[in-house]
N, C-alpha and C. Protein backbone atom coordinates (compact mmCIF):
# COMPACT_ATOMS: atom_id res chain seq x y z
N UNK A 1 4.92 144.96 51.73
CA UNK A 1 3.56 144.96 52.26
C UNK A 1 3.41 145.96 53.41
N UNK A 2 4.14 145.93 54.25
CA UNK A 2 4.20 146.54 55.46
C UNK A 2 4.53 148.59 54.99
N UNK A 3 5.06 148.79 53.87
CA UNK A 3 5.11 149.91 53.40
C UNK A 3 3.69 150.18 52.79
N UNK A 4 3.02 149.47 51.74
CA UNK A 4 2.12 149.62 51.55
C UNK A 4 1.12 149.53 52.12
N UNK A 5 0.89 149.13 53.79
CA UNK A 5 -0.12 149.49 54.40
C UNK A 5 0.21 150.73 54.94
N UNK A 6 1.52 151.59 55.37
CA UNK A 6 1.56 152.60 55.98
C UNK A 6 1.42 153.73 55.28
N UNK A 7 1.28 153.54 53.78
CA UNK A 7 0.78 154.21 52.79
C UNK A 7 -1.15 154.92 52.60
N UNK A 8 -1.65 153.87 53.31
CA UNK A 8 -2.65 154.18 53.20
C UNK A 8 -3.33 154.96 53.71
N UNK A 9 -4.02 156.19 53.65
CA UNK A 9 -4.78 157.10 54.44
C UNK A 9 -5.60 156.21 55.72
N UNK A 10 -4.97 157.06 56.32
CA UNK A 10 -5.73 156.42 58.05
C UNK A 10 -5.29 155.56 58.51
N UNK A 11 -3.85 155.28 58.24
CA UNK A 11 -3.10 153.78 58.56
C UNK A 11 -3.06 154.39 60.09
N UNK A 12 -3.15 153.49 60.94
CA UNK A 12 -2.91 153.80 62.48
C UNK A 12 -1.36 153.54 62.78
N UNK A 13 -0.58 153.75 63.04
CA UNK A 13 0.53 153.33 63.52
C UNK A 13 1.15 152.92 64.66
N UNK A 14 2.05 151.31 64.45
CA UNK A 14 2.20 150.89 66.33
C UNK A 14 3.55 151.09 66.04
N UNK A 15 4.02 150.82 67.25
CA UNK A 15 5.26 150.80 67.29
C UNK A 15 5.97 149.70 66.39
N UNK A 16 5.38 148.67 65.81
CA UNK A 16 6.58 148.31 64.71
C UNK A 16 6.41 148.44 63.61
N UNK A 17 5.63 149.79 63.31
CA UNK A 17 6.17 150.49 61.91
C UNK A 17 7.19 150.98 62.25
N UNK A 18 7.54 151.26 63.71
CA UNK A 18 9.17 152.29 63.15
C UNK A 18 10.53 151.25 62.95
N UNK A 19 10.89 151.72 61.82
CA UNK A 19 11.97 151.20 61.01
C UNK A 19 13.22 151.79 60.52
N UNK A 20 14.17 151.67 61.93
CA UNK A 20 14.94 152.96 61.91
C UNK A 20 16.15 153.20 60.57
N UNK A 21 16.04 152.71 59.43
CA UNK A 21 17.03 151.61 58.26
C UNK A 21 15.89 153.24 57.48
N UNK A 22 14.77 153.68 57.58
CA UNK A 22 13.93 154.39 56.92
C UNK A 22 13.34 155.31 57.92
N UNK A 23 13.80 155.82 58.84
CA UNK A 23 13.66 156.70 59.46
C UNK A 23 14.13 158.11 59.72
N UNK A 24 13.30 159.46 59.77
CA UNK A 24 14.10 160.80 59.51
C UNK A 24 13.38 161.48 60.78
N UNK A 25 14.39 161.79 61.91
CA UNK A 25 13.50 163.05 63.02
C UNK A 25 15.03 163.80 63.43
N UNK A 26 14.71 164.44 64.43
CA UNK A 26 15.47 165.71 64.70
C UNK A 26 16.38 165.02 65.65
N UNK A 27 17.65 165.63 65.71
CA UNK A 27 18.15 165.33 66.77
C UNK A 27 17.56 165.27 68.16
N UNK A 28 16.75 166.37 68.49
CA UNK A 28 16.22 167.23 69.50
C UNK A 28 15.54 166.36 69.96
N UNK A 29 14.77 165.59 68.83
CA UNK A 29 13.56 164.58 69.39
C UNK A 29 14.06 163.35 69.65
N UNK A 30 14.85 163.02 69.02
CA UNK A 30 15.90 161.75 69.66
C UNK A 30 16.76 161.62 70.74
N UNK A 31 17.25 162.85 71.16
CA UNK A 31 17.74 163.01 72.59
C UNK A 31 16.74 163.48 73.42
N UNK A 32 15.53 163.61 73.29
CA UNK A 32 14.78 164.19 74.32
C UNK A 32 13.72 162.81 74.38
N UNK A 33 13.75 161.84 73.45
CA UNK A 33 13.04 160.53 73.80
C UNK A 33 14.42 159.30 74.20
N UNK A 34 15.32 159.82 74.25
CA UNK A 34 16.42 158.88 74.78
C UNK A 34 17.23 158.31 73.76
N UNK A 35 16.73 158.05 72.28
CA UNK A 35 17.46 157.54 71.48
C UNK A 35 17.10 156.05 71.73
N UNK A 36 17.71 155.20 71.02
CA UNK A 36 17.94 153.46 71.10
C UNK A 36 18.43 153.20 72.71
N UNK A 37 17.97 151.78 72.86
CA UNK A 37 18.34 151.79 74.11
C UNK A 37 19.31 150.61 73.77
N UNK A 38 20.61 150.73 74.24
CA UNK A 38 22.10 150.20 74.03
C UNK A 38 21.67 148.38 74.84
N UNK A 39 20.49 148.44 75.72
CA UNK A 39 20.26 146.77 75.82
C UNK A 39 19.41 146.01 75.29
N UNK A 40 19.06 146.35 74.22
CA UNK A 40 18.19 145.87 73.44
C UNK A 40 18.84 145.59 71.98
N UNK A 41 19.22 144.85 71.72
CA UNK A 41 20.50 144.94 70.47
C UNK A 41 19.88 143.56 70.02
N UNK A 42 18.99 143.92 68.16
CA UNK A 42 18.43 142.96 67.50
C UNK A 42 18.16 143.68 66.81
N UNK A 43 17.71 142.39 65.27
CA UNK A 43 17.26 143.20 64.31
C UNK A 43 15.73 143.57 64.92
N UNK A 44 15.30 144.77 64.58
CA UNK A 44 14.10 145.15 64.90
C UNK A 44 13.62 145.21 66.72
N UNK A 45 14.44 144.73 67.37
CA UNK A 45 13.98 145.02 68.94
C UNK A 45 14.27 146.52 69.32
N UNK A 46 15.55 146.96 68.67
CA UNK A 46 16.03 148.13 69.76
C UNK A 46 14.60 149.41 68.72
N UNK A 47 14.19 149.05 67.13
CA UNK A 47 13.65 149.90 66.74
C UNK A 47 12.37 149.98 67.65
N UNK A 48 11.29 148.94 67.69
CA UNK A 48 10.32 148.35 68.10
C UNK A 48 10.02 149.50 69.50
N UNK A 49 11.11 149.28 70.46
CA UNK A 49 11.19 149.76 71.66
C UNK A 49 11.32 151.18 71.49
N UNK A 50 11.80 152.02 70.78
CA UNK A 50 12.20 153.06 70.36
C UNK A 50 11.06 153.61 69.54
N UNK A 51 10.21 153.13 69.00
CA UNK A 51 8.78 153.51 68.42
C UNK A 51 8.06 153.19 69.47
N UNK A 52 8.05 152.66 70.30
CA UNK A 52 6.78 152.50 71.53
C UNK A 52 7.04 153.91 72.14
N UNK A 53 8.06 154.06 72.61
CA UNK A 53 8.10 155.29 73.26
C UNK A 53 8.33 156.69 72.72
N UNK A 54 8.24 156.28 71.46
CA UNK A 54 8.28 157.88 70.42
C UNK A 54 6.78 157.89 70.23
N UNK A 55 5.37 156.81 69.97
CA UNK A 55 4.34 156.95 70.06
C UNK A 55 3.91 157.12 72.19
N UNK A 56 4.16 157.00 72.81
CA UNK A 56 4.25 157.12 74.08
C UNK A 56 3.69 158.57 74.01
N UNK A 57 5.13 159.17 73.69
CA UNK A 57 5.45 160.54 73.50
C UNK A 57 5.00 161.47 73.02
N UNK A 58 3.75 161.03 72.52
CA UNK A 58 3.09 161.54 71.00
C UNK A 58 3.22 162.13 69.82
N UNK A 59 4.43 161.50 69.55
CA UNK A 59 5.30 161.67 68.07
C UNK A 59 4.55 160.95 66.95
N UNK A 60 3.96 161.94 66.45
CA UNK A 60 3.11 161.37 65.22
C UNK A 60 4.51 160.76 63.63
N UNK A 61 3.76 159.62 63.38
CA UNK A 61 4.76 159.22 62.69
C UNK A 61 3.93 159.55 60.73
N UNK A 62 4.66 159.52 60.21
CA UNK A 62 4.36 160.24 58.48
C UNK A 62 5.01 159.39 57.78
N UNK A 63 4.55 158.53 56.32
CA UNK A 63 5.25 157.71 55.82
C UNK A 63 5.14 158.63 54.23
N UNK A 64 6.36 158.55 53.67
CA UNK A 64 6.68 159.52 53.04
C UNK A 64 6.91 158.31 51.74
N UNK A 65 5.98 157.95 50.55
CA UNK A 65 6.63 156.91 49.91
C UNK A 65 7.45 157.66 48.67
N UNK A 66 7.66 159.26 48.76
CA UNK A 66 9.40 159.06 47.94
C UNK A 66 10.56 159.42 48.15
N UNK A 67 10.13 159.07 49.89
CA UNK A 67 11.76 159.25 50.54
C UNK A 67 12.57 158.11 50.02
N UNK A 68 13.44 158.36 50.30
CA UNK A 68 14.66 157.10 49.81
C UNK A 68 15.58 157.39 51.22
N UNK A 69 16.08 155.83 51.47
CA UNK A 69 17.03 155.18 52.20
C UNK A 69 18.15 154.44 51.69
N UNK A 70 19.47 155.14 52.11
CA UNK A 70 20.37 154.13 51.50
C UNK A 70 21.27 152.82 52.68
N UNK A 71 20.92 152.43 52.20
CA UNK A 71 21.36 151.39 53.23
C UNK A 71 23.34 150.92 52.99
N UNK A 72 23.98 151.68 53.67
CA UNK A 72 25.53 151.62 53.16
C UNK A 72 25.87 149.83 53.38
N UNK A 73 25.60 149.42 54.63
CA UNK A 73 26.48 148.11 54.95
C UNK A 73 25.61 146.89 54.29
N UNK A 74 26.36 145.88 53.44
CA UNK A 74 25.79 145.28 52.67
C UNK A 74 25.59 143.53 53.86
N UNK A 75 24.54 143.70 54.64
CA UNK A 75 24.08 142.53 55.18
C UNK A 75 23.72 141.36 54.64
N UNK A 76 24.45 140.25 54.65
CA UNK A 76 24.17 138.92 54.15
C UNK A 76 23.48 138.25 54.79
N UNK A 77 22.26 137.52 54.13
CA UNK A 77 21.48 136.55 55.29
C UNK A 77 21.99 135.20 55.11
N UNK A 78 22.71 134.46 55.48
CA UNK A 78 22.65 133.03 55.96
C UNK A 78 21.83 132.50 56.94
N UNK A 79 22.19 131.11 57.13
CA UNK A 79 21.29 130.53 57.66
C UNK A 79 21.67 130.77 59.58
N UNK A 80 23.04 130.53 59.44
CA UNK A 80 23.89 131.02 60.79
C UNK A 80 22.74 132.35 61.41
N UNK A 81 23.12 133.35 60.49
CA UNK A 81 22.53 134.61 60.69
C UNK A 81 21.33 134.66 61.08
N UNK A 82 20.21 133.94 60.15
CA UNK A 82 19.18 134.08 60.81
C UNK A 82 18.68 133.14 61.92
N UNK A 83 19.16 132.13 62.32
CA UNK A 83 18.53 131.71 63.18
C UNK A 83 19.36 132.19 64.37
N UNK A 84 20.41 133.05 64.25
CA UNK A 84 20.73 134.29 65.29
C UNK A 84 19.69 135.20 65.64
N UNK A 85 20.21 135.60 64.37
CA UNK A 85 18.44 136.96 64.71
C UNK A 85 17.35 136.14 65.25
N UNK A 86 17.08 134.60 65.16
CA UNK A 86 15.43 134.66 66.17
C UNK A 86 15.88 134.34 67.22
N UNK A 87 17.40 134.05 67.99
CA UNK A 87 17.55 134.34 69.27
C UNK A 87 17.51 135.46 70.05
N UNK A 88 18.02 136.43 68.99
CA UNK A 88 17.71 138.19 69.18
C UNK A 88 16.84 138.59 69.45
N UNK A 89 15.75 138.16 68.30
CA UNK A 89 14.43 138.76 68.30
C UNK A 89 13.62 138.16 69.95
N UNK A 90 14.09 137.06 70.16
CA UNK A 90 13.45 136.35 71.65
C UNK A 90 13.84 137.58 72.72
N UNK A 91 14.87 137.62 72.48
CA UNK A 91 15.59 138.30 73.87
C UNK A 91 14.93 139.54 74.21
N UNK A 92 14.92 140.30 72.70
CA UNK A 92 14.35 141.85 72.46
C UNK A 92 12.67 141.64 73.10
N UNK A 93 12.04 140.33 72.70
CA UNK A 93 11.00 140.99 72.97
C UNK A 93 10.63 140.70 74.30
N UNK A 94 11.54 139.83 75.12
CA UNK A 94 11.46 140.09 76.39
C UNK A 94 11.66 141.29 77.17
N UNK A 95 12.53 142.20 76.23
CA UNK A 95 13.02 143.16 77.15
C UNK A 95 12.04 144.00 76.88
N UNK A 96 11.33 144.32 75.73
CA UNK A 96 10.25 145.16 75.20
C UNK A 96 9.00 144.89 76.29
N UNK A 97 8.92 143.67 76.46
CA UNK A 97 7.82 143.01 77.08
C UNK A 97 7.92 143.86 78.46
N UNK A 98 9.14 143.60 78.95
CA UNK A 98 9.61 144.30 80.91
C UNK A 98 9.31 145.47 80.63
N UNK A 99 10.32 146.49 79.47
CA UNK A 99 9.71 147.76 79.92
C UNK A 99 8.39 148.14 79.29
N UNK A 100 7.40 147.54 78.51
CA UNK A 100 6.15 148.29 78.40
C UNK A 100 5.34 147.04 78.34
N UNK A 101 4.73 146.85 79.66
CA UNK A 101 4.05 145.24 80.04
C UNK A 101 2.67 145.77 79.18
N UNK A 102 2.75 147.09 78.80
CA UNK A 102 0.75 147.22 77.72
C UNK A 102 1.52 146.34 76.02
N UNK A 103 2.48 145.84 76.08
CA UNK A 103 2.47 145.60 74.71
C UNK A 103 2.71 144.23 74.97
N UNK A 104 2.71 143.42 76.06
CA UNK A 104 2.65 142.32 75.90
C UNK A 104 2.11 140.68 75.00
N UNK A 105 0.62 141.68 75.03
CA UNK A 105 -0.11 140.92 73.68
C UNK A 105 0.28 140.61 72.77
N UNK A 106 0.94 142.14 72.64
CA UNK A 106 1.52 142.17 70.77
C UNK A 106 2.86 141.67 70.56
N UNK A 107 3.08 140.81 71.35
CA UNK A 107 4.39 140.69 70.99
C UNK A 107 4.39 139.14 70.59
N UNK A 108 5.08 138.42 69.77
CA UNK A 108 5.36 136.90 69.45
C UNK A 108 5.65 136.34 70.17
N UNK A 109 6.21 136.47 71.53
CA UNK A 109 6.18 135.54 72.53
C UNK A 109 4.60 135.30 73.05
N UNK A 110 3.66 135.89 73.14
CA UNK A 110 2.82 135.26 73.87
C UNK A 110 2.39 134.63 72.98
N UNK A 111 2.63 133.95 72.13
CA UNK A 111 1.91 133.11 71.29
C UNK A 111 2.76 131.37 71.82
N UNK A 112 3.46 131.58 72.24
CA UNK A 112 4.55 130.15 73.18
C UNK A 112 4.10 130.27 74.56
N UNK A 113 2.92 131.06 75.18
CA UNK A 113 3.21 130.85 76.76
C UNK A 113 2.31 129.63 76.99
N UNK A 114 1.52 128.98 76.04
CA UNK A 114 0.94 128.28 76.65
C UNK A 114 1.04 127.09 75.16
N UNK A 115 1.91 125.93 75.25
CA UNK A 115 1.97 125.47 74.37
C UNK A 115 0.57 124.16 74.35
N UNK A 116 0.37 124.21 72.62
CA UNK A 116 -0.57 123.55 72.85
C UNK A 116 -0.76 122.42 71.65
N UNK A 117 0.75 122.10 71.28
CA UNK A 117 1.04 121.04 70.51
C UNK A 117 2.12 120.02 70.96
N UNK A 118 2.28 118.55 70.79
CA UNK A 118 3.21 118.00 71.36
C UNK A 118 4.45 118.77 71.07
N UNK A 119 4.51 119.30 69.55
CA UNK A 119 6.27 119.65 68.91
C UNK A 119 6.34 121.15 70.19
N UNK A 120 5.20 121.79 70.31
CA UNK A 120 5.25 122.87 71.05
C UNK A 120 5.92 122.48 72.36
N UNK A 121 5.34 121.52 73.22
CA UNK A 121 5.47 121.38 74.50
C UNK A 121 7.17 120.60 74.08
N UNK A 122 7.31 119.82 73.40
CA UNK A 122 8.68 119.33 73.19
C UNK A 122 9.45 120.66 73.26
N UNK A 123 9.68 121.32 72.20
CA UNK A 123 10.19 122.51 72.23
C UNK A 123 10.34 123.65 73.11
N UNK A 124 9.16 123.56 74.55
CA UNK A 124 9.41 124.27 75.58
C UNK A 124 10.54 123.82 76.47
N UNK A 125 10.12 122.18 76.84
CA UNK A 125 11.02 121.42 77.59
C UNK A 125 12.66 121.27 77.03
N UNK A 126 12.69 121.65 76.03
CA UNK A 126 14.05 121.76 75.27
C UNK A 126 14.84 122.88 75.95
N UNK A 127 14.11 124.15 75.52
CA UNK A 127 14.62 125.45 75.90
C UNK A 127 14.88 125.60 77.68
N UNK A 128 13.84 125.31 78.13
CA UNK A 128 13.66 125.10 79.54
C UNK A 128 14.19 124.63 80.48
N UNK A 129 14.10 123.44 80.45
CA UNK A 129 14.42 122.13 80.96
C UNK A 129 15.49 121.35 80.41
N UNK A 130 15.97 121.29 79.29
CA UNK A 130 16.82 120.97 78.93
C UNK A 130 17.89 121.41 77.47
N UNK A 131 18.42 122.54 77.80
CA UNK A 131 18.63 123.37 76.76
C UNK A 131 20.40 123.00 75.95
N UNK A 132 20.91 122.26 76.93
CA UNK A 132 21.89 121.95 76.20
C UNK A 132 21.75 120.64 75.09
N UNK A 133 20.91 119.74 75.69
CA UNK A 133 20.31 118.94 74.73
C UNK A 133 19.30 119.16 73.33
N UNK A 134 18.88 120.51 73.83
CA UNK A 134 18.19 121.17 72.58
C UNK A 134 18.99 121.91 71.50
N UNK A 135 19.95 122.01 72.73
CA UNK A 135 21.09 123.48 71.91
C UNK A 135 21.55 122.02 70.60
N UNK A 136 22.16 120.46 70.73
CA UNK A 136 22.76 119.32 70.62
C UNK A 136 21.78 118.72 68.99
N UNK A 137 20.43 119.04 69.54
CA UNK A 137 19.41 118.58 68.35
C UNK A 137 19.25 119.52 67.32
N UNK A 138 19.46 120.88 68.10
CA UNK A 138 19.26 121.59 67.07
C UNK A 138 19.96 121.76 65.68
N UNK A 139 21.37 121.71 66.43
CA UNK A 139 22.54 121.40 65.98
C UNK A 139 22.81 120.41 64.23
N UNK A 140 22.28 119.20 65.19
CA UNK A 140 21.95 118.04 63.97
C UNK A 140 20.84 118.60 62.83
N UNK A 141 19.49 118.86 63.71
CA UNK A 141 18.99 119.42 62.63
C UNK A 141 19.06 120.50 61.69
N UNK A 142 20.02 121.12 61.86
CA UNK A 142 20.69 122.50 61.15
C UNK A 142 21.28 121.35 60.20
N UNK A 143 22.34 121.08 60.46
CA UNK A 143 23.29 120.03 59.19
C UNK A 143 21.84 119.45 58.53
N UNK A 144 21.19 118.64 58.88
CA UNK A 144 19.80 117.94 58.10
C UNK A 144 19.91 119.06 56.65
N UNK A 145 19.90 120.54 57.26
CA UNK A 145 18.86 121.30 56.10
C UNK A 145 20.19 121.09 55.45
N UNK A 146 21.11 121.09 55.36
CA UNK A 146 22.02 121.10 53.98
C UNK A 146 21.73 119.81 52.92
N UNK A 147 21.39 118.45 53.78
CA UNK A 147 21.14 117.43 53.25
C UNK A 147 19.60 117.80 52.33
N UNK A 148 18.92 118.15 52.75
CA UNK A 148 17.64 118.28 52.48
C UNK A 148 17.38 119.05 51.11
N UNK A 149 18.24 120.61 51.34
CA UNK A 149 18.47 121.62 50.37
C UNK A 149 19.08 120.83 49.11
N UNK A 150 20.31 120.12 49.05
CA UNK A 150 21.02 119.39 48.25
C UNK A 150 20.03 118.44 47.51
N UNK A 151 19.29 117.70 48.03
CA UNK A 151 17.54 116.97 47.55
C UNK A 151 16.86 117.36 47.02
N UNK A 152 16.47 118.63 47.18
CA UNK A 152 15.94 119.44 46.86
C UNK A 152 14.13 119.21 47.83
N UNK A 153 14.08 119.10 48.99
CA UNK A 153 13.41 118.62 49.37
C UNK A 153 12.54 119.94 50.37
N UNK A 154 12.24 120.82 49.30
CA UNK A 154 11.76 122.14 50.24
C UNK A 154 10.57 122.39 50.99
N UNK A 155 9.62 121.55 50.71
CA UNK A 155 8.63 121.44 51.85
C UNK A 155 9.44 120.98 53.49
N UNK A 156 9.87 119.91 53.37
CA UNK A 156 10.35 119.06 54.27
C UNK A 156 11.88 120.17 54.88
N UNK A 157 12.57 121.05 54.31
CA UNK A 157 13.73 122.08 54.65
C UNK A 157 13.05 123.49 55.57
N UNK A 158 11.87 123.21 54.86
CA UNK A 158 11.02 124.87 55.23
C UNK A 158 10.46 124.64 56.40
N UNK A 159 9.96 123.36 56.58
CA UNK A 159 9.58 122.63 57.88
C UNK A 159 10.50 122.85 59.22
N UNK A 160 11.31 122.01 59.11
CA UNK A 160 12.67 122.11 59.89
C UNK A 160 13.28 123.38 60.16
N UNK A 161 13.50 124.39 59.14
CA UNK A 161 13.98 126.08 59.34
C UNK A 161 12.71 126.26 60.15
N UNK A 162 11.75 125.96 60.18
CA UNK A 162 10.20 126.85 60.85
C UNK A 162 11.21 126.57 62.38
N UNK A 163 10.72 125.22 62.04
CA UNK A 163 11.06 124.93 63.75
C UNK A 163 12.45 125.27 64.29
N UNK A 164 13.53 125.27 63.35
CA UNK A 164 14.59 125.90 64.47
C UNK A 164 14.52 127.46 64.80
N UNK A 165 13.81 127.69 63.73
CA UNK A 165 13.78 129.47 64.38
C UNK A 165 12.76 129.75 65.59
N UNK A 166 11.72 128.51 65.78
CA UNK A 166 10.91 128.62 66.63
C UNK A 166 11.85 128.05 68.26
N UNK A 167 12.21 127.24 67.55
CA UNK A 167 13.74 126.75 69.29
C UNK A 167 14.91 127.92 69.28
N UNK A 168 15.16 128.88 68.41
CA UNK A 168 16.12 129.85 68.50
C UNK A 168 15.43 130.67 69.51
N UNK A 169 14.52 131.50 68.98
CA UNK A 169 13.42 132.19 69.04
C UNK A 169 13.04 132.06 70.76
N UNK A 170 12.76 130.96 70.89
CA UNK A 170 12.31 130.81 72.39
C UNK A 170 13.81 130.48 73.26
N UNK A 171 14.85 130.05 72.69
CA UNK A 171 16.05 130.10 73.69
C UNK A 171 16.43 131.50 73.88
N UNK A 172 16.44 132.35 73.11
CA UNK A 172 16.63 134.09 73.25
C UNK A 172 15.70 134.84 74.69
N UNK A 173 14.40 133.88 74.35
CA UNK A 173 13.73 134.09 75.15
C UNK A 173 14.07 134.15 76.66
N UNK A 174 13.99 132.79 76.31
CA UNK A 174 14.48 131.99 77.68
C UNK A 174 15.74 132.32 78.32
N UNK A 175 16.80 132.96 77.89
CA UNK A 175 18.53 133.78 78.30
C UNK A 175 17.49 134.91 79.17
N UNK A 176 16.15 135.69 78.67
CA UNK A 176 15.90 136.80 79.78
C UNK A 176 14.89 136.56 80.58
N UNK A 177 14.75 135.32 80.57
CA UNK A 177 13.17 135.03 81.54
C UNK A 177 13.16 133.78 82.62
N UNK A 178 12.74 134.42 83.48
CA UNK A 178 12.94 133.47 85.32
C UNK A 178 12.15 131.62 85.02
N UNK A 179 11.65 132.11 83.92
CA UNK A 179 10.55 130.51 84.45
C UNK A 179 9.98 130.42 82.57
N UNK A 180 9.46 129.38 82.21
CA UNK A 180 8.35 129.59 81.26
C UNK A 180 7.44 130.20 80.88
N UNK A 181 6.56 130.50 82.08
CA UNK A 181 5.38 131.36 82.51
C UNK A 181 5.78 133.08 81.77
């Protein structure tokens, strides 16, 4: 989907079209915009940050649909894995957030700064306030999804994955940020 909108004449481009897995520029322009920044290490944070400031820069971006990308290292998603990556993705977009406070909006954390459901506000006070006890539930509820999967019980599995990636997600967060706020 996200290819096929950048396909389209007049697609505007933000910074998370750049997708460095499908990306082609010059050396010249990569050392003269800094390259990746070595503290930002996630799937999609260090790109994210690295397209803000290549559009900064006014590096017009071109989506080429018959380039080809080969992707050499063969990445497995588990479940481990991904609810890594939404601790990643928390962390990244804090750091995205510090260095370019105009993209704050756009980023998936502000959609948690102001919770406005009990599971929400539970889930703040977890990360927050009590994170080893969250780290403890989460835990349990991770084993749950094997029980669940084995049931075959995928409304009720898809449920539970929502929400631990949403308590991953905001503990990533929470490793780079002073307060809730």
């Amino acid at each position: 989907d996200k290819f096929r909108a950048m396909g389209h004449p007049g697609h505007r481009y933000s910074y998370q079209d750049l997708l460095s897995g499908n990306l082609s520029l010059s050396t010249d322009l990569f050392a003269a915009t800094r390259g990746f920044d070595p503290a930002i290490q996630s799937a999609g944070g260090e790109d994210y940050e690295f397209g803000a400031r290549l559009i900064k820069a006014g590096v017009d971006f071109t989506f080429i649909s018959d380039a080809l990308a080969y992707h050499h290292e063969h990445e497995t998603m588990d479940l481990g894995r991904s609810l890594q990556r939404s601790r990643q993705e928390g962390r990244a977009d804090v750091a995205i957030g510090e260095r370019h406070p105009d993209l704050r909006p756009t980023l998936r954390l502000v959609n948690f700064e102001h919770p406005k459901h009990l599971f929400d506000r539970i889930v703040h006070a977890l990360v927050f306030r009590y994170p080893a006890l969250g780290d403890r539930l989460a835990s349990l509820i991770r084993r749950t999804l094997g029980i669940l999967e084995r049931v075959r019980l995928r409304r009720s599995w898809k449920r539970l994955f929502m929400g631990l990636r949403h308590y991953w997600y905001l503990r990533g967060a929470a490793e780079r940020l002073t307060s809730p706020k």
